[in-house]
C-alpha atoms as a PDB file:
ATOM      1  CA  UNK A   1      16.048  -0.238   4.146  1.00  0.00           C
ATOM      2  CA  UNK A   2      18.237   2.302   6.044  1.00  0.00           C
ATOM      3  CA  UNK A   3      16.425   5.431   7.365  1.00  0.00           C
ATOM      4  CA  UNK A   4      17.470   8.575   9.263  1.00  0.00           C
ATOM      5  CA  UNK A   5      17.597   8.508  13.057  1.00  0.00           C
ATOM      6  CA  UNK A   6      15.593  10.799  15.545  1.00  0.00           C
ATOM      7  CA  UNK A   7      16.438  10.258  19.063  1.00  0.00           C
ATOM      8  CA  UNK A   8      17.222   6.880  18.889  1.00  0.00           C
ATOM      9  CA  UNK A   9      14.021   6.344  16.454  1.00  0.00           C
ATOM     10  CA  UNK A  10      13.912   5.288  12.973  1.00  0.00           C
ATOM     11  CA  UNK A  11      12.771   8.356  10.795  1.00  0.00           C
ATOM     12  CA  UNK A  12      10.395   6.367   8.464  1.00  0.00           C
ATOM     13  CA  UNK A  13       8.590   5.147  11.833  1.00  0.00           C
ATOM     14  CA  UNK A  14       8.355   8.497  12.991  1.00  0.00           C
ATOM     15  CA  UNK A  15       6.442   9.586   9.557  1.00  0.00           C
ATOM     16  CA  UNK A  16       4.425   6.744   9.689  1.00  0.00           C
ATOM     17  CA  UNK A  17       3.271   6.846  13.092  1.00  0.00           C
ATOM     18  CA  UNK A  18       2.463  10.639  12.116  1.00  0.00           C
ATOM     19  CA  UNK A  19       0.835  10.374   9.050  1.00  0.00           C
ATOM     20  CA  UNK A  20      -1.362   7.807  10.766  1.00  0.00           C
ATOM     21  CA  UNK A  21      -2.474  10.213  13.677  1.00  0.00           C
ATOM     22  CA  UNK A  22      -2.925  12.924  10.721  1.00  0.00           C
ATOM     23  CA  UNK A  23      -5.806  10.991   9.200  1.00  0.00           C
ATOM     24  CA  UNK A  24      -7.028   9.688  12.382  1.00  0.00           C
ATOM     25  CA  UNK A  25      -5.555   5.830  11.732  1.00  0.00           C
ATOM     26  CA  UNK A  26      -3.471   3.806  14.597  1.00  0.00           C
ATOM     27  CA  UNK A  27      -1.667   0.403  14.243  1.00  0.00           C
ATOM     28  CA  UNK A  28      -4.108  -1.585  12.468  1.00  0.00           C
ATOM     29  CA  UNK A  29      -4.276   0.774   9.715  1.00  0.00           C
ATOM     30  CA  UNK A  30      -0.586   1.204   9.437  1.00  0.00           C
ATOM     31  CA  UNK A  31       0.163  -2.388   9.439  1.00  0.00           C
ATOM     32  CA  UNK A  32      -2.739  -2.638   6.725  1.00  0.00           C
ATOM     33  CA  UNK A  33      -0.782   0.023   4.571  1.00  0.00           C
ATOM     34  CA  UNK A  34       3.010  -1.361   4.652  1.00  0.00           C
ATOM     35  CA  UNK A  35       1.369  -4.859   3.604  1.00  0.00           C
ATOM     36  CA  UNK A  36      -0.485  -2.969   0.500  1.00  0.00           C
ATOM     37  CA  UNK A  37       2.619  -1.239  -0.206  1.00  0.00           C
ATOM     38  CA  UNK A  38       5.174  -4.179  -0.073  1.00  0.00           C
ATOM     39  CA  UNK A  39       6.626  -2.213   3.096  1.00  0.00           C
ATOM     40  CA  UNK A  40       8.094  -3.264   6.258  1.00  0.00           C
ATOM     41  CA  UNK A  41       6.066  -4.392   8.852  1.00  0.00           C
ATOM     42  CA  UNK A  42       5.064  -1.517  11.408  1.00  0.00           C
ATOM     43  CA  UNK A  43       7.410  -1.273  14.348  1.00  0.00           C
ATOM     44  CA  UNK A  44       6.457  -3.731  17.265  1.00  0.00           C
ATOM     45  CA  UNK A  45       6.499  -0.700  19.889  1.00  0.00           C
ATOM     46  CA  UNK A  46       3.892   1.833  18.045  1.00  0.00           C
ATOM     47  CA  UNK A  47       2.851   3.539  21.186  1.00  0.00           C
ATOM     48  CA  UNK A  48       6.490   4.478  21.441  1.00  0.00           C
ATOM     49  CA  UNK A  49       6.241   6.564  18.544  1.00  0.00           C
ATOM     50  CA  UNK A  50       3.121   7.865  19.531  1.00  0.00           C
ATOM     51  CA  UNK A  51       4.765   8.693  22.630  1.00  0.00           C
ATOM     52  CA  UNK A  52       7.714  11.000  20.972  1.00  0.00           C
ATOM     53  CA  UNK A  53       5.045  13.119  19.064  1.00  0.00           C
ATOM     54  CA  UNK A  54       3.258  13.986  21.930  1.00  0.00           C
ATOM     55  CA  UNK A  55       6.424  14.812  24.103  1.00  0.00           C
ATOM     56  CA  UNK A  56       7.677  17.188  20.864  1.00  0.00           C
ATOM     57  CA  UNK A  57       4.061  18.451  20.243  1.00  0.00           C
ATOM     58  CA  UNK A  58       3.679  19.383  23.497  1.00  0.00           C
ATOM     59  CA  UNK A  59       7.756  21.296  23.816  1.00  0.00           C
ATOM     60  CA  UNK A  60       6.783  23.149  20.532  1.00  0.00           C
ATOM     61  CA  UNK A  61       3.532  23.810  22.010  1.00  0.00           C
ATOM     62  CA  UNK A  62       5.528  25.481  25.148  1.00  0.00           C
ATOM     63  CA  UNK A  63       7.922  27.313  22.899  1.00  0.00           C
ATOM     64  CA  UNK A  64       4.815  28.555  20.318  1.00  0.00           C
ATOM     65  CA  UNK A  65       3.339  30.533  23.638  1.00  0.00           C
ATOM     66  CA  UNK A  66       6.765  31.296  25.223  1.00  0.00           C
ATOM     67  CA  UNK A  67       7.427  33.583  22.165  1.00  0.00           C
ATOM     68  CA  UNK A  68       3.867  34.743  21.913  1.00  0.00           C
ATOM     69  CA  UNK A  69       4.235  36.004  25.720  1.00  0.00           C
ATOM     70  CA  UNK A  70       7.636  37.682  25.005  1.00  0.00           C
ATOM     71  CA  UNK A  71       6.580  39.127  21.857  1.00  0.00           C
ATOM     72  CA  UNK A  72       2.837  40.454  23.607  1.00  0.00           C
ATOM     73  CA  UNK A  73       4.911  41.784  26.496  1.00  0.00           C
ATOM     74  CA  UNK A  74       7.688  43.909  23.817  1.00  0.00           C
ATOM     75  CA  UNK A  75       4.495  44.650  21.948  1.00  0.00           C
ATOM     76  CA  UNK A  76       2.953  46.247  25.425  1.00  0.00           C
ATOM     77  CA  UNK A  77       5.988  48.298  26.268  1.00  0.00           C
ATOM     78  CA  UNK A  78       7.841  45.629  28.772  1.00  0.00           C
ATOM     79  CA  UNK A  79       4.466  45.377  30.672  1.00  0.00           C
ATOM     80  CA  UNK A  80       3.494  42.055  31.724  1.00  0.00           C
ATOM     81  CA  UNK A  81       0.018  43.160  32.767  1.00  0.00           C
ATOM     82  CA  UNK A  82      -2.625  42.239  30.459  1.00  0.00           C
ATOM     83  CA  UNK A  83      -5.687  39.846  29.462  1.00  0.00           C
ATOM     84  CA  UNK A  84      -5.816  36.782  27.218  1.00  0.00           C
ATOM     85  CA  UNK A  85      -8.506  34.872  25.776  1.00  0.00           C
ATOM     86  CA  UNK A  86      -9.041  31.361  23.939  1.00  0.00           C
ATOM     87  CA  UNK A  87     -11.686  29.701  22.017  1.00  0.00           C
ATOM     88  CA  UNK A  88     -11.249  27.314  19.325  1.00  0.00           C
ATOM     89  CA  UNK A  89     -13.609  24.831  17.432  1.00  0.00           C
ATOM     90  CA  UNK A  90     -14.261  21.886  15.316  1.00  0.00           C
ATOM     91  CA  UNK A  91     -15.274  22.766  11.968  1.00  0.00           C
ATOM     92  CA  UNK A  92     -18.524  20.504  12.069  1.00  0.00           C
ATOM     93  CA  UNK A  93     -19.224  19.943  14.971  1.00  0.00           C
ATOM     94  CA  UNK A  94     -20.295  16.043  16.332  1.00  0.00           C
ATOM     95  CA  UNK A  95     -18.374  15.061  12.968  1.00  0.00           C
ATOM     96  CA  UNK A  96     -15.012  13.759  11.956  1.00  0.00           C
ATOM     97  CA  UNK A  97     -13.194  16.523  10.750  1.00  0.00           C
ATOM     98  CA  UNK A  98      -9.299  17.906  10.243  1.00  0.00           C
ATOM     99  CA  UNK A  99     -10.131  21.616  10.448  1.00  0.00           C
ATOM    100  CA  UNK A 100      -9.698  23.374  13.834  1.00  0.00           C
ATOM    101  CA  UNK A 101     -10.287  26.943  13.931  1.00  0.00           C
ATOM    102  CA  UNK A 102      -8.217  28.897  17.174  1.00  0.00           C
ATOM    103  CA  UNK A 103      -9.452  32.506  17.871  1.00  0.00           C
ATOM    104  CA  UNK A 104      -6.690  34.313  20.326  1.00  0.00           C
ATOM    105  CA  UNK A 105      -7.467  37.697  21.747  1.00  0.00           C
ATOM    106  CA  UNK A 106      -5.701  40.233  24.184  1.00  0.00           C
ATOM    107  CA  UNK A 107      -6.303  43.348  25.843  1.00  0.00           C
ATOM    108  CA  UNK A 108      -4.099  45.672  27.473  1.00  0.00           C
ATOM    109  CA  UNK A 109      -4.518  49.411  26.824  1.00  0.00           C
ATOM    110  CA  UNK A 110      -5.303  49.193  23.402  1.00  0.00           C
ATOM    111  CA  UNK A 111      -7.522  45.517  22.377  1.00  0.00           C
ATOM    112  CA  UNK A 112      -6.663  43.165  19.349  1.00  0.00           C
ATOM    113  CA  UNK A 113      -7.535  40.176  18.313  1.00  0.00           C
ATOM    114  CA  UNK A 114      -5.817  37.731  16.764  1.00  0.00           C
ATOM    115  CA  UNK A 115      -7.319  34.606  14.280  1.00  0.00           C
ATOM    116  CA  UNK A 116      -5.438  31.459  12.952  1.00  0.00           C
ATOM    117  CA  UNK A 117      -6.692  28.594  11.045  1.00  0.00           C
ATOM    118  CA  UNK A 118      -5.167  25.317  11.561  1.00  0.00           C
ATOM    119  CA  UNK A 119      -5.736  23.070   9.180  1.00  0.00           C
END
């Protein structure tokens, strides 16, 4: 099976290592799947791959509040001097669950607030 290359890493690996975390699964599971599936086994270096995702989570991560500083700072006519605040939460909390809700709010001379939901 040929597959794509990402930094020296197989594609497919990449996915599956991903798709793992997504549903809250590590090597066990994934080596569980491929075998259902009439895959290839799971790459002998998992943590690797596990490895890349948090290195690129955390550089899009950077980038993601990078632009929300430059755009807050345009937004407050060039002036760098203002207030930020964070709160985010599990949707039921002491429970498994995928949904995250992220509240972001800032103040300089006039206040707004700002709500995502990551899902």
């Amino acid at each position: 099976m040929s597959s794509d290359m990402t930094n020296g890493f197989d594609d497919i690996n990449i996915r599956l290592t991903y798709g793992m975390s997504c549903i809250r699964k590590g090597n066990s599971a994934a080596k569980i799947f491929c075998a259902i599936m009439n895959f290839p086994p799971t790459p002998a270096k998992f943590e690797r791959y596990n490895y890349l995702l948090l290195r690129s989570l955390i550089k899009v991560s950077n980038e993601s509040m990078r632009n929300a500083v430059e755009e807050t700072v345009k937004n407050n006519n060039s002036n760098k001097d203002f207030l930020a605040a964070f709160n985010g939460s599990w949707q039921k909390l002491g429970h498994t669950s995928l949904n995250g809700v992220v509240s972001a709010s800032y103040m300089s001379r006039d206040w707004k607030s700002l709500s995502f939901r990551m899902s």
